[in-house]
C-alpha atoms as a PDB file:
ATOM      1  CA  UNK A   1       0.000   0.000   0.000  1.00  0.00           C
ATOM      2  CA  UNK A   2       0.986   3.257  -0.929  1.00  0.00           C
ATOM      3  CA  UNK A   3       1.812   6.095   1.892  1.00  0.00           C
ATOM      4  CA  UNK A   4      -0.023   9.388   0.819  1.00  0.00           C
ATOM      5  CA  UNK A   5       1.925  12.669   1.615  1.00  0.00           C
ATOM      6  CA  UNK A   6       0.732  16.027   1.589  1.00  0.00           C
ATOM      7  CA  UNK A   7       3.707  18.725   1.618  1.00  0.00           C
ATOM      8  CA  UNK A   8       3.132  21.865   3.031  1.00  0.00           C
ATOM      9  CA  UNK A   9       5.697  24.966   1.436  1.00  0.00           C
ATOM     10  CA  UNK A  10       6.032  28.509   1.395  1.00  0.00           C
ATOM     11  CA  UNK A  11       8.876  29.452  -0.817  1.00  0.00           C
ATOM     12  CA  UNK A  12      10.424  27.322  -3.979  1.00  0.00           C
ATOM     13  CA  UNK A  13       9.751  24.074  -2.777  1.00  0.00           C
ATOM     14  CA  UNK A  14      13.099  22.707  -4.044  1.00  0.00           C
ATOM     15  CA  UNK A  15      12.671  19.564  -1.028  1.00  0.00           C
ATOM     16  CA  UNK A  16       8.654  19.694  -2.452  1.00  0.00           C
ATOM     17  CA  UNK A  17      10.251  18.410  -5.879  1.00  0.00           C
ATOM     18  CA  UNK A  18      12.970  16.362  -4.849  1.00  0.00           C
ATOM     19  CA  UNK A  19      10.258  14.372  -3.112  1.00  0.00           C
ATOM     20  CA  UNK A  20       7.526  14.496  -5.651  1.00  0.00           C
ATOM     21  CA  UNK A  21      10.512  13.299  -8.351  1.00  0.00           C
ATOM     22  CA  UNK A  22      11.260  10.485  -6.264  1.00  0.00           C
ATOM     23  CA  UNK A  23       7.892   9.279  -5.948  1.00  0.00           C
ATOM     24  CA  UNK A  24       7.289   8.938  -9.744  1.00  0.00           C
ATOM     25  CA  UNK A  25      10.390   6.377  -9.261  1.00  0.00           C
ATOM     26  CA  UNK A  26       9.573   2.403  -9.299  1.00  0.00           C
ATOM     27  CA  UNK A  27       8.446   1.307  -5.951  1.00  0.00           C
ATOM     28  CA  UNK A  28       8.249   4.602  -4.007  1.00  0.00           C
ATOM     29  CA  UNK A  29       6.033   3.659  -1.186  1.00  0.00           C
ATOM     30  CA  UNK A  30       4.841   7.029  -1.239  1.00  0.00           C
ATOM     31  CA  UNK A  31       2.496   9.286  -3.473  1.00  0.00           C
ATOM     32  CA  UNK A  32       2.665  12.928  -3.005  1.00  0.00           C
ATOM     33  CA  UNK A  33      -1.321  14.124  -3.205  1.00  0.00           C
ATOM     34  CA  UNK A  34      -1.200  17.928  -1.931  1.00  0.00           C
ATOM     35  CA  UNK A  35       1.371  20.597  -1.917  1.00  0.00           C
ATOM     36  CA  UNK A  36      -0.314  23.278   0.355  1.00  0.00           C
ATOM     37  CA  UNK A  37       0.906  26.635   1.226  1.00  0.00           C
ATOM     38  CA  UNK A  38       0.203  29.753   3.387  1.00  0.00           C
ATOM     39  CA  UNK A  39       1.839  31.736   0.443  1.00  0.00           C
ATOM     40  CA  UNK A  40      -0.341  31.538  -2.815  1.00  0.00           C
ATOM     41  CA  UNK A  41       2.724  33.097  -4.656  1.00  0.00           C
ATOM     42  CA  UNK A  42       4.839  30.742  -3.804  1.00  0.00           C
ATOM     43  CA  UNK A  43       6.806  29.148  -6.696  1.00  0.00           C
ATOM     44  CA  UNK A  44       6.481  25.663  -5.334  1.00  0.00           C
ATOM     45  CA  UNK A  45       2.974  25.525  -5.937  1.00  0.00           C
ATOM     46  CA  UNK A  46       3.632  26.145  -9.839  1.00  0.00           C
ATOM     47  CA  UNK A  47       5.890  23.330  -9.980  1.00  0.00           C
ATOM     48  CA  UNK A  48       2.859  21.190  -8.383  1.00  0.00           C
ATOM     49  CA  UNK A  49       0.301  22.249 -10.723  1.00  0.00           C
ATOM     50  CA  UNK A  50       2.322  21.227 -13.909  1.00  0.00           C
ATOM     51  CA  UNK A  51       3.169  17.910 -12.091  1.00  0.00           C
ATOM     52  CA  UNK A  52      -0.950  17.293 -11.407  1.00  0.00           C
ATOM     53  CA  UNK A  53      -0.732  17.205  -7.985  1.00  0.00           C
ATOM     54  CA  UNK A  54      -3.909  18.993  -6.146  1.00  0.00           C
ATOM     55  CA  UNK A  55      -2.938  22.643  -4.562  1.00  0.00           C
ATOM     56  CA  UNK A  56      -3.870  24.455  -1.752  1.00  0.00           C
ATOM     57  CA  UNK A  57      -2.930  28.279  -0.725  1.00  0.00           C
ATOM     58  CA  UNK A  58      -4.094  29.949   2.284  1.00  0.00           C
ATOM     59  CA  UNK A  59      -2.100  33.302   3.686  1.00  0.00           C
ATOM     60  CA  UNK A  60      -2.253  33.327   7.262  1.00  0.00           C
ATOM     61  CA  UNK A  61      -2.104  37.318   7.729  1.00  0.00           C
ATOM     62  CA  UNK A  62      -5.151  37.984   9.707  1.00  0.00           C
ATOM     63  CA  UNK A  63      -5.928  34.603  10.843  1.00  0.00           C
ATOM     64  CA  UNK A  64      -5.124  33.321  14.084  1.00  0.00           C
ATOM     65  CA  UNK A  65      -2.329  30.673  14.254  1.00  0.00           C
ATOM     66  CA  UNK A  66      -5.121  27.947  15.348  1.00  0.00           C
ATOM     67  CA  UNK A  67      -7.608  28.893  12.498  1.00  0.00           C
ATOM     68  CA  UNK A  68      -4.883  29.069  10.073  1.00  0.00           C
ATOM     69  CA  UNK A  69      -4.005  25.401  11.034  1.00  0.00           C
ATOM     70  CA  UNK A  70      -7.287  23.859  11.091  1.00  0.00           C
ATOM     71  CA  UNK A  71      -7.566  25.368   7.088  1.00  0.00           C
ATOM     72  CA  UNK A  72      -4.653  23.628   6.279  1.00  0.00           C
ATOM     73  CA  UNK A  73      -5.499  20.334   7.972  1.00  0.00           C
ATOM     74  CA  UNK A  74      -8.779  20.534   6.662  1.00  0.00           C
ATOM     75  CA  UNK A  75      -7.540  20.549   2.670  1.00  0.00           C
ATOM     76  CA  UNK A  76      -4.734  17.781   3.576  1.00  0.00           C
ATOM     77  CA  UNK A  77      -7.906  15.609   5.568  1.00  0.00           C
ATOM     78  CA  UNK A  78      -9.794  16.244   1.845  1.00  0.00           C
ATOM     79  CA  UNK A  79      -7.110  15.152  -0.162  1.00  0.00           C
ATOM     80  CA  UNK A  80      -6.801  11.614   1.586  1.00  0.00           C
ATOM     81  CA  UNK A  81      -3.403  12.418   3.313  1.00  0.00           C
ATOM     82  CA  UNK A  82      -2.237  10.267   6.098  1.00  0.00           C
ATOM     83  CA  UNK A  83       1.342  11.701   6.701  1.00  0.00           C
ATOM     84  CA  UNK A  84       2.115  15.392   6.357  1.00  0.00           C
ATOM     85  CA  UNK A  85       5.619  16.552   5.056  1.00  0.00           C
ATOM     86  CA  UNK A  86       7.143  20.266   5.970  1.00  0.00           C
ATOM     87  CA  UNK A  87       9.405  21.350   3.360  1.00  0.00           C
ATOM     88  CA  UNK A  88      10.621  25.012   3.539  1.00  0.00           C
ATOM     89  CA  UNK A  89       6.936  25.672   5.540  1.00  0.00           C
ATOM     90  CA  UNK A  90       8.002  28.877   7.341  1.00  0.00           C
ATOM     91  CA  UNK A  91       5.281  28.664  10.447  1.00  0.00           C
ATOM     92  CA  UNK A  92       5.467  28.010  14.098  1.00  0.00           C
ATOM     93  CA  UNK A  93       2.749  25.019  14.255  1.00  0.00           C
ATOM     94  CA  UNK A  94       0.016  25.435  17.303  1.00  0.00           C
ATOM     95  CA  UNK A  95       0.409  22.964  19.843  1.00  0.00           C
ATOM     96  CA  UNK A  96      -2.732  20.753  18.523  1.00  0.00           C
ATOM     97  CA  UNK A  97      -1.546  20.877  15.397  1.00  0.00           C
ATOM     98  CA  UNK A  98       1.542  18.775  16.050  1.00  0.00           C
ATOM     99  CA  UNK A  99      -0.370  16.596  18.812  1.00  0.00           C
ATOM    100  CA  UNK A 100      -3.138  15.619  16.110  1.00  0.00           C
ATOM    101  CA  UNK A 101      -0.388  14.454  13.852  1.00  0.00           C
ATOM    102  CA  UNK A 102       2.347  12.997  16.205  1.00  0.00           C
ATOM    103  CA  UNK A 103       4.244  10.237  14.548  1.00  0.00           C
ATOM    104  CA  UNK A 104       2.721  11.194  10.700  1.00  0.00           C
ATOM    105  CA  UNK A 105       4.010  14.740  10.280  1.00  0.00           C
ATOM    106  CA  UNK A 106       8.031  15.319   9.418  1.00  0.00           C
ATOM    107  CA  UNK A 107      10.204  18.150   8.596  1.00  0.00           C
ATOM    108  CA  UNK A 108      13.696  18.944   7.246  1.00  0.00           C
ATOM    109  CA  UNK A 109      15.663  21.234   9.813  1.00  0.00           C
ATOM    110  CA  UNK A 110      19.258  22.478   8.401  1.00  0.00           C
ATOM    111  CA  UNK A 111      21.840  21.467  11.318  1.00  0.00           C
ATOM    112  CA  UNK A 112      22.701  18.400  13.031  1.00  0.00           C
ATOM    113  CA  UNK A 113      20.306  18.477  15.578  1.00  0.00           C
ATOM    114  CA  UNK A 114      20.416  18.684  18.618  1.00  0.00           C
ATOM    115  CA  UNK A 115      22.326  21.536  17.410  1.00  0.00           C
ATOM    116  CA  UNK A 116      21.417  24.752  16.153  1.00  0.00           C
ATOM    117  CA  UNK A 117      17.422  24.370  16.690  1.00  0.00           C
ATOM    118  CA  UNK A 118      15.221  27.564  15.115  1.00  0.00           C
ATOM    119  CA  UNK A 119      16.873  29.866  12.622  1.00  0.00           C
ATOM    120  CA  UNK A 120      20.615  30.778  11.785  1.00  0.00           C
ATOM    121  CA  UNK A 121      21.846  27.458  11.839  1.00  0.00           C
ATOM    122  CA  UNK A 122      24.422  28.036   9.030  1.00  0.00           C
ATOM    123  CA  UNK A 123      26.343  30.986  10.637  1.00  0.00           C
ATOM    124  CA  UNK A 124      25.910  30.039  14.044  1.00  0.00           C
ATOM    125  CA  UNK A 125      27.873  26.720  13.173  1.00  0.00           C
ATOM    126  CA  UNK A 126      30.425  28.477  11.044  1.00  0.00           C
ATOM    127  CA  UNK A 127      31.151  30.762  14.529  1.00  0.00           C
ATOM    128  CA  UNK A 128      31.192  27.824  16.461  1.00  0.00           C
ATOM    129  CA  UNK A 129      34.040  26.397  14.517  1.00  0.00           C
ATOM    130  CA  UNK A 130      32.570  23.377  13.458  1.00  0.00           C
ATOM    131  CA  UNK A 131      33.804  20.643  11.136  1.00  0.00           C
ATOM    132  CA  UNK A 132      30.568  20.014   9.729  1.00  0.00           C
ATOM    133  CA  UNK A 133      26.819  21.726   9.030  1.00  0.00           C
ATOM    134  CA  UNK A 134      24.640  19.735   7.673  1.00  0.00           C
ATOM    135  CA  UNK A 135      20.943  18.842   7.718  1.00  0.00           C
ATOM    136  CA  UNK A 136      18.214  16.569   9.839  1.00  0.00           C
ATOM    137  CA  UNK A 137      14.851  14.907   9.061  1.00  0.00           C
ATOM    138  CA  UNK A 138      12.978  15.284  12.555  1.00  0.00           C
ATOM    139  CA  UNK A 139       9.526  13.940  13.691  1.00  0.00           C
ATOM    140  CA  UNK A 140       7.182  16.918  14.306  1.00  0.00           C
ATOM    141  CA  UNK A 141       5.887  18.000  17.825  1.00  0.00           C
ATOM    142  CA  UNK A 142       4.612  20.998  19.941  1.00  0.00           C
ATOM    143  CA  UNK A 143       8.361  21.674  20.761  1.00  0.00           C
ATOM    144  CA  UNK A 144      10.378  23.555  18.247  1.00  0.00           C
ATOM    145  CA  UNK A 145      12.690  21.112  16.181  1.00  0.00           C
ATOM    146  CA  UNK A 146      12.624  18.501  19.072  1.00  0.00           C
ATOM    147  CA  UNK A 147      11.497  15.164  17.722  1.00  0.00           C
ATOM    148  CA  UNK A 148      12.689  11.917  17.269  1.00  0.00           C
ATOM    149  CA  UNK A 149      15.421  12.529  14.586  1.00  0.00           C
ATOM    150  CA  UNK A 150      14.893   9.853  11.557  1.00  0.00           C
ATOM    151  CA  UNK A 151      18.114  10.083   9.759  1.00  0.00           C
ATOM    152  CA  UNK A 152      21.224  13.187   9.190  1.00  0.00           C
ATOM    153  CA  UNK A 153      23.818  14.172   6.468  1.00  0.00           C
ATOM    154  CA  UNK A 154      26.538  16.072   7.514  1.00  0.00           C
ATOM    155  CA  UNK A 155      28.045  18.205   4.869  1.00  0.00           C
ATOM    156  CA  UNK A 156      31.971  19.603   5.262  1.00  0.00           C
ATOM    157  CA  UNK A 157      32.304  23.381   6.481  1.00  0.00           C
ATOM    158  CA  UNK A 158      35.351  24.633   4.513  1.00  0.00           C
ATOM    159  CA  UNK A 159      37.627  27.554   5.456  1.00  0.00           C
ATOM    160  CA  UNK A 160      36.109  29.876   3.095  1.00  0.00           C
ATOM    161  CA  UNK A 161      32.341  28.795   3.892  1.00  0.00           C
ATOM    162  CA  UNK A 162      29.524  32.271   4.696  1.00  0.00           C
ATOM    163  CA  UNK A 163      26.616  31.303   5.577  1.00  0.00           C
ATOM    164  CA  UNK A 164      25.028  31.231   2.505  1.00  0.00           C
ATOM    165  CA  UNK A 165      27.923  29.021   0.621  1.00  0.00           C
ATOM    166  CA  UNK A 166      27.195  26.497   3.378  1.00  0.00           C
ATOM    167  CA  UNK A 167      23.415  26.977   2.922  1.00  0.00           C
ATOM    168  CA  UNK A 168      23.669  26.110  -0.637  1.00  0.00           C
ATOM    169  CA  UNK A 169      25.835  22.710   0.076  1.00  0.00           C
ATOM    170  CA  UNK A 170      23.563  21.952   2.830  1.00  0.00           C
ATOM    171  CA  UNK A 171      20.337  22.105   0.465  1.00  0.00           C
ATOM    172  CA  UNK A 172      21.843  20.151  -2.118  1.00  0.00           C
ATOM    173  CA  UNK A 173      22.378  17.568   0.406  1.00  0.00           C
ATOM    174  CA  UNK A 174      18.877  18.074   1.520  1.00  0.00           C
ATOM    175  CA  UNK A 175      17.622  16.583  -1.924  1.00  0.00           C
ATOM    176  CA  UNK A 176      19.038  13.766  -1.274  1.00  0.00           C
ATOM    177  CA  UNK A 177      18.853  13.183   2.014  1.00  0.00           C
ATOM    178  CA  UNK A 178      14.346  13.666   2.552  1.00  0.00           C
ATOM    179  CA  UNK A 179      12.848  11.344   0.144  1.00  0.00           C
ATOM    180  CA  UNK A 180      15.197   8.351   1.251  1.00  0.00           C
ATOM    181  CA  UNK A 181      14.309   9.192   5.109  1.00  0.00           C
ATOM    182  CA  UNK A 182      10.379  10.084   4.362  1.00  0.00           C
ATOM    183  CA  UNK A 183      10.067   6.709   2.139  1.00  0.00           C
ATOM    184  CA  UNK A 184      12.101   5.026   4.726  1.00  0.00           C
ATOM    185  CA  UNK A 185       9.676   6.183   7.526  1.00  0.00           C
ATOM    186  CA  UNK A 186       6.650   5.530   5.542  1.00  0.00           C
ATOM    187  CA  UNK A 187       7.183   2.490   4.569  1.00  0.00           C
ATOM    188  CA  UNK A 188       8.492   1.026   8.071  1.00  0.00           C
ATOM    189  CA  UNK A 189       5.369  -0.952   8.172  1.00  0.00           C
ATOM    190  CA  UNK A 190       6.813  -3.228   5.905  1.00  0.00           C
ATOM    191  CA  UNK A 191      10.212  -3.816   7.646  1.00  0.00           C
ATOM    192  CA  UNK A 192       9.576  -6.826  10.060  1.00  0.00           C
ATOM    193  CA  UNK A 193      13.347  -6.022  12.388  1.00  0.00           C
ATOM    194  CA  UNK A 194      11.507  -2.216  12.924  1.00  0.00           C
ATOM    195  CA  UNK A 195       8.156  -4.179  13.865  1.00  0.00           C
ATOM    196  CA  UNK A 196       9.661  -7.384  16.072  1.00  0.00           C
ATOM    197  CA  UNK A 197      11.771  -4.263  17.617  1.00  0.00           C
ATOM    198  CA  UNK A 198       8.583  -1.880  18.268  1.00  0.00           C
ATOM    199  CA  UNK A 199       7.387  -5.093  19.962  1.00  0.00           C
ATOM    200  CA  UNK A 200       9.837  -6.120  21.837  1.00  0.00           C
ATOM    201  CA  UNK A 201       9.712  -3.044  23.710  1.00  0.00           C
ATOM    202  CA  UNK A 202       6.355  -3.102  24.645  1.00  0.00           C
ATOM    203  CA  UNK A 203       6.979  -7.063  26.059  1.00  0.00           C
ATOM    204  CA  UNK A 204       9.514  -7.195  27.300  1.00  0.00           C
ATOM    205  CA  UNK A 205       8.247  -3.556  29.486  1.00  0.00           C
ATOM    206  CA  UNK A 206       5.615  -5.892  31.354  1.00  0.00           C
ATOM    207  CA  UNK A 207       7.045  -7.100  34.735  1.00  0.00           C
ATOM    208  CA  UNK A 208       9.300 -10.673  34.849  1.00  0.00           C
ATOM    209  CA  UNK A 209       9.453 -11.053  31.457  1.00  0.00           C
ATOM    210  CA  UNK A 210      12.344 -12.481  28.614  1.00  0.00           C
ATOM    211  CA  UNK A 211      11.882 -13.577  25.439  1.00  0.00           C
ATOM    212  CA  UNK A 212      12.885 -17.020  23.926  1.00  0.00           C
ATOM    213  CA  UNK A 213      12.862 -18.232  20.209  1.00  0.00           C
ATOM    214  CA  UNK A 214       9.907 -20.911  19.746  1.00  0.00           C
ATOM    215  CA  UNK A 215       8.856 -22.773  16.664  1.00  0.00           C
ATOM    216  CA  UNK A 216      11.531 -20.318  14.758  1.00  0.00           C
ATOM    217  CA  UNK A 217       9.231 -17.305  16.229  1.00  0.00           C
ATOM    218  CA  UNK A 218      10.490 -14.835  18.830  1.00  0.00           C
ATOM    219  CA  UNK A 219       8.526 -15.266  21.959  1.00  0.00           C
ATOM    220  CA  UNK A 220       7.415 -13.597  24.977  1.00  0.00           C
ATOM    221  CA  UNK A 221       7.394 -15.459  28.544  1.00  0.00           C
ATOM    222  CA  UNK A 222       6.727 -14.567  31.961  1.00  0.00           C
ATOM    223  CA  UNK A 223       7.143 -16.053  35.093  1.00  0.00           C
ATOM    224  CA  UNK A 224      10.899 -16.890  35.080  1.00  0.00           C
ATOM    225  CA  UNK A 225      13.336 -19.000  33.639  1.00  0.00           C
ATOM    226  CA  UNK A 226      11.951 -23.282  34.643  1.00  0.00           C
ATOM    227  CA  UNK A 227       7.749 -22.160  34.208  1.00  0.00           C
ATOM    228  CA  UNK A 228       7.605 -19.405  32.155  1.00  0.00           C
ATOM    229  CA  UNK A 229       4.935 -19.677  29.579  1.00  0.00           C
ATOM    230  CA  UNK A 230       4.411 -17.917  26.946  1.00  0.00           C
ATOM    231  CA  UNK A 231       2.040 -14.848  26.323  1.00  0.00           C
ATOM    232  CA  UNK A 232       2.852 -13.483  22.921  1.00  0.00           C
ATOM    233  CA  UNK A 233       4.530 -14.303  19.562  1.00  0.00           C
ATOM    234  CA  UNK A 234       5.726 -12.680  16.757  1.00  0.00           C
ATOM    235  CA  UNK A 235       5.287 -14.336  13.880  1.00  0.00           C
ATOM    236  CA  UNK A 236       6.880 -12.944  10.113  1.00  0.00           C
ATOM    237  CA  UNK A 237       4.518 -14.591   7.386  1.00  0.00           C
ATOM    238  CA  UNK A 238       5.081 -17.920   8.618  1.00  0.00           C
ATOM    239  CA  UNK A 239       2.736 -20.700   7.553  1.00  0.00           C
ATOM    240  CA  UNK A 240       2.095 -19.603   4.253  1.00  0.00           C
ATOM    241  CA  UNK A 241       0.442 -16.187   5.478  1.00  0.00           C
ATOM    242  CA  UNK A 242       1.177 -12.529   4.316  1.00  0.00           C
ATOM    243  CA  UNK A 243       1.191 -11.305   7.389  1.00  0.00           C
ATOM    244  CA  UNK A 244       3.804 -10.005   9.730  1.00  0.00           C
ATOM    245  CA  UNK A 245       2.074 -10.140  13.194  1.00  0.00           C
ATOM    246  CA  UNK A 246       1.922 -10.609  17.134  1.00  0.00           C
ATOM    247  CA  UNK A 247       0.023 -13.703  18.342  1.00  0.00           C
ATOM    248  CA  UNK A 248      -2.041 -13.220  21.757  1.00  0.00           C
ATOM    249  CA  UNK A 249      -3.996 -15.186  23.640  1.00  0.00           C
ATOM    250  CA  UNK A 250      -7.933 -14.637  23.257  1.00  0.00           C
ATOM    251  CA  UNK A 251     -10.704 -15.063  26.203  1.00  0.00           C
ATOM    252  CA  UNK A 252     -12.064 -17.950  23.844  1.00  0.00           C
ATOM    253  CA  UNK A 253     -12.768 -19.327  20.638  1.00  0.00           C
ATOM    254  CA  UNK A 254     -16.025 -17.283  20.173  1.00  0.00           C
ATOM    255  CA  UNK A 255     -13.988 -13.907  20.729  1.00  0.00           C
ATOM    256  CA  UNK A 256     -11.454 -15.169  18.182  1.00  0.00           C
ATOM    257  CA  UNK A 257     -13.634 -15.616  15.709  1.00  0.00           C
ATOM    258  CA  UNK A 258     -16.053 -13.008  16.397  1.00  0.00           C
ATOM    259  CA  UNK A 259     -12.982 -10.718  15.867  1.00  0.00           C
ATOM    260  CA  UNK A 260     -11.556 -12.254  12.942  1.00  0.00           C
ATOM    261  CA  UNK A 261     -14.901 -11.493  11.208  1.00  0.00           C
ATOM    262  CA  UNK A 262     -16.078  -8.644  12.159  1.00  0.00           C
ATOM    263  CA  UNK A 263     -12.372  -6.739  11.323  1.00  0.00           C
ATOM    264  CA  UNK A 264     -10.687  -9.265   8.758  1.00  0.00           C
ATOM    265  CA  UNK A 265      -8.479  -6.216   8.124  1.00  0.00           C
ATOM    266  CA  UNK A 266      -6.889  -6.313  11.542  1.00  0.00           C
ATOM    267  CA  UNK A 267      -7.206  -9.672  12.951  1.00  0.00           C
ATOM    268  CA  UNK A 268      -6.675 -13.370  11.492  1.00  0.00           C
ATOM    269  CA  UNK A 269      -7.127 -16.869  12.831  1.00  0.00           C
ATOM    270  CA  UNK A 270      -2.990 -18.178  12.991  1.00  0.00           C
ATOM    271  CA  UNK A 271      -2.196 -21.933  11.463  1.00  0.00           C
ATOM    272  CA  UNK A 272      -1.593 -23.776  14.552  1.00  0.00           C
ATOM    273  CA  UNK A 273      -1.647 -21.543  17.356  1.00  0.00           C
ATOM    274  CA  UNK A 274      -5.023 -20.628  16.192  1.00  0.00           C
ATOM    275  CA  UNK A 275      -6.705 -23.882  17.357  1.00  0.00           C
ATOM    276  CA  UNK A 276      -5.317 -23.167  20.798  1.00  0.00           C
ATOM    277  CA  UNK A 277      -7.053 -19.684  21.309  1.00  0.00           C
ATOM    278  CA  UNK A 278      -4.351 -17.572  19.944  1.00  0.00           C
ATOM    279  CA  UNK A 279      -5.380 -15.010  17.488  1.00  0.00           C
ATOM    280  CA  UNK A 280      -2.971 -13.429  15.065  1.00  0.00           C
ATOM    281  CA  UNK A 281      -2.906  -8.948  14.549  1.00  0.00           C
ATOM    282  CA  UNK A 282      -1.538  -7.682  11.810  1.00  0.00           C
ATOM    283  CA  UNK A 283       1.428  -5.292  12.063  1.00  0.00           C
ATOM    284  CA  UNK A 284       2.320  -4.443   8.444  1.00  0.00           C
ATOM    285  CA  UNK A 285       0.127  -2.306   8.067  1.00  0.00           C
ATOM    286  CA  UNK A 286      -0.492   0.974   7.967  1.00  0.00           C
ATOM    287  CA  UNK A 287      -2.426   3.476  10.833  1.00  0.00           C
ATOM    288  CA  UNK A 288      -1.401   0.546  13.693  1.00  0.00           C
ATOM    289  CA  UNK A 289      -2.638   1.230  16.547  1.00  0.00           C
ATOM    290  CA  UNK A 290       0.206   0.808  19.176  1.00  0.00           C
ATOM    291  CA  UNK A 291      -2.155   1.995  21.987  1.00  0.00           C
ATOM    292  CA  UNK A 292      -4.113  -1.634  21.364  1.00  0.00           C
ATOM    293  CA  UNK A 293      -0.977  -3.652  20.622  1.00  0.00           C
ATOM    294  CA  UNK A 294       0.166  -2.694  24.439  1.00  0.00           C
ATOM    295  CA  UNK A 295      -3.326  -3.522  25.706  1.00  0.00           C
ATOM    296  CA  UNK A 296      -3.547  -6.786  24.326  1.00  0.00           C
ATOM    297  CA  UNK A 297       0.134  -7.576  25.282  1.00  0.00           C
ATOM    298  CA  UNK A 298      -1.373  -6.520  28.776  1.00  0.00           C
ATOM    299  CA  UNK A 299      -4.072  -8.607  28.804  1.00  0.00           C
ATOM    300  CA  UNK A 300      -2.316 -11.812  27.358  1.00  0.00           C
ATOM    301  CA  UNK A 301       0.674 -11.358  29.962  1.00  0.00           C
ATOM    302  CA  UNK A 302      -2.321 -11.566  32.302  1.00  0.00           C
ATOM    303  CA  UNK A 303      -3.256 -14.511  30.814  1.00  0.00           C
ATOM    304  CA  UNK A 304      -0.501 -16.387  31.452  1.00  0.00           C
ATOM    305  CA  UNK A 305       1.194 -14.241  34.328  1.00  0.00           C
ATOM    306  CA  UNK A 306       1.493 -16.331  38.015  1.00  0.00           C
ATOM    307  CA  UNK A 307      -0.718 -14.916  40.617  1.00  0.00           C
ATOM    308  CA  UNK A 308       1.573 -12.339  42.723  1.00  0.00           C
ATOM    309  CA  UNK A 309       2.757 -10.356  39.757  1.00  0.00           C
ATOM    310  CA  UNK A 310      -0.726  -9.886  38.993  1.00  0.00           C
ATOM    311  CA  UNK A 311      -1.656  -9.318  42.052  1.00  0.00           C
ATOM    312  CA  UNK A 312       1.450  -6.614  41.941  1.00  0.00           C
ATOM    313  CA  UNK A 313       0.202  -4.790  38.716  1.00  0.00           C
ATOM    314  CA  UNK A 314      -2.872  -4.244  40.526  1.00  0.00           C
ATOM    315  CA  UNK A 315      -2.153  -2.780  43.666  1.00  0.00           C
ATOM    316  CA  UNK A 316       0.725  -0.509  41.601  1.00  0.00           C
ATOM    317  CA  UNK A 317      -1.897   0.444  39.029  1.00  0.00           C
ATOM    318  CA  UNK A 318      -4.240   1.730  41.798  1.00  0.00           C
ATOM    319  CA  UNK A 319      -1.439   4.275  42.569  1.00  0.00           C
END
């Protein structure tokens, strides 16, 4: 399945084309669907129109920063977007903005953060004597050029480097540097070491547990090394299935297959473990919902978890 991307500009929107360029590549596992602005003279949007891609323009001079956002949300909601790429988009997002799309919303920030957040990145790294400026695809939150950095390319500062020398370098690098990171990001769905690691996190959180290979699967125990059982699998299209998934124990057979039917898109009835109770959810793909993932890791550690650390998540949970 194809990631759809709406890029948000305000200038040229040199990144807006490198990415749109390398999505009409073979296999891109994105699709660029609207190039909005808050600047309808901005050059980028030209660029769009000839390519076919779906506009939007909005200035945001007498709007408040809140209204302003919800506009722009609004056209990328219409145009079927479920990630939302800043390139060059010169405004300060409100708080709910960046909340509503936490974990689908990037941007391109030219330093090597943590260094140099906000604006004069180029100069102030020059002054600092550095050996390299470069640039840094970030996740997007309420705090200013703070998220999870996805991937860097550092770019040399020479002796004879200004600030706009360096800025040039640095944006070249830039073109290459955001469609690899925004298709890699995308398309981490697919990748089942990113999905068995996502996982593994969330088990082995949950109190007294390790994991141990079984049947060629990763698994999940709890209860210690001699009677640990086992309360979750991961399971990488074994059996003959498509799927990439986490196998959990159900309350029963009826839930299993009550869930299998009524969300065939989520849920699936695994060879083998299936028979037992277990039911198999689908990890690659896209708009997971890690939120559920931990809750049914929750419940099947529960299922299988001796009575005192249950008893233990209980009384801690009530505090």
């Amino acid at each position: 399945m194809t990631a759809r991307i709406a890029v948000l500009i305000s200038g040229a929107g040199t990144n807006m084309a490198a990415l749109v360029y390398a999505s009409r590549m073979p296999e891109s596992p994105y699709a660029v669907v609207l190039v909005g602005s808050n600047n309808p003279e901005a050059a980028g949007l030209a660029l769009a129109q000839a390519e076919g891609i779906a506009t939007f323009a909005l200035p945001h001079k007498g709007l408040t920063r809140e209204a302003h956002d919800a506009a722009m949300e609004a056209a990328v909601l219409e145009a079927g977007a479920d990630h939302i790429v800043l390139a060059g988009y010169m405004r300060i997002l409100s708080d709910g903005f960046a909340s509503r799309w936490a974990g689908r919303m990037l941007n391109i920030h030219p330093s090597l953060l943590p260094l140099y957040k906000g604006t004069g990145t180029h100069a102030r790294a020059i002054a600092a004597g550095d050996s390299h400026g470069g640039a840094s695809v970030h996740l997007v939150t309420p705090e200013l050029d703070s998220g999870e950095v996805l991937a860097q390319i550092a770019v040399p500062i020479t002796p004879a480097d200004t600030p706009e020398s360096l800025a040039a370098r640095v944006k070249l690098a830039e073109h290459q540097l955001y469609p690899r990171a925004v298709a890699d990001y995308v398309s981490r769905w697919l990748d089942p070491a990113a999905l068995l690691a996502r996982l593994r996190a969330l088990a082995l959180a949950l109190p007294d547990t390790d994991e141990r290979e079984s049947h060629g699967s990763p698994g999940f125990r709890v209860g210690g090394e001699k009677t640990g059982k086992y309360f979750a699998y991961f399971a990488d299209q074994h059996h003959g299935t498509p799927h990439i998934a986490l196998l959990v124990r159900t309350g029963s057979m009826d839930e299993l297959l009550a869930l299998v039917e009524d969300q065939p898109e989520v849920y699936f009835k695994p060879a083998y473990y299936g028979a037992s109770g277990w039911i198999g959810i689908i990890l690659n793909r896209p708009g997971v919902d890690w939120d559920a993932v931990a809750a049914w890791l929750e419940r099947s550690w529960r299922g299988a978890a001796p009575r005192r650390l249950t008893r233990l998540m209980d009384v801690a949970e009530e505090f």
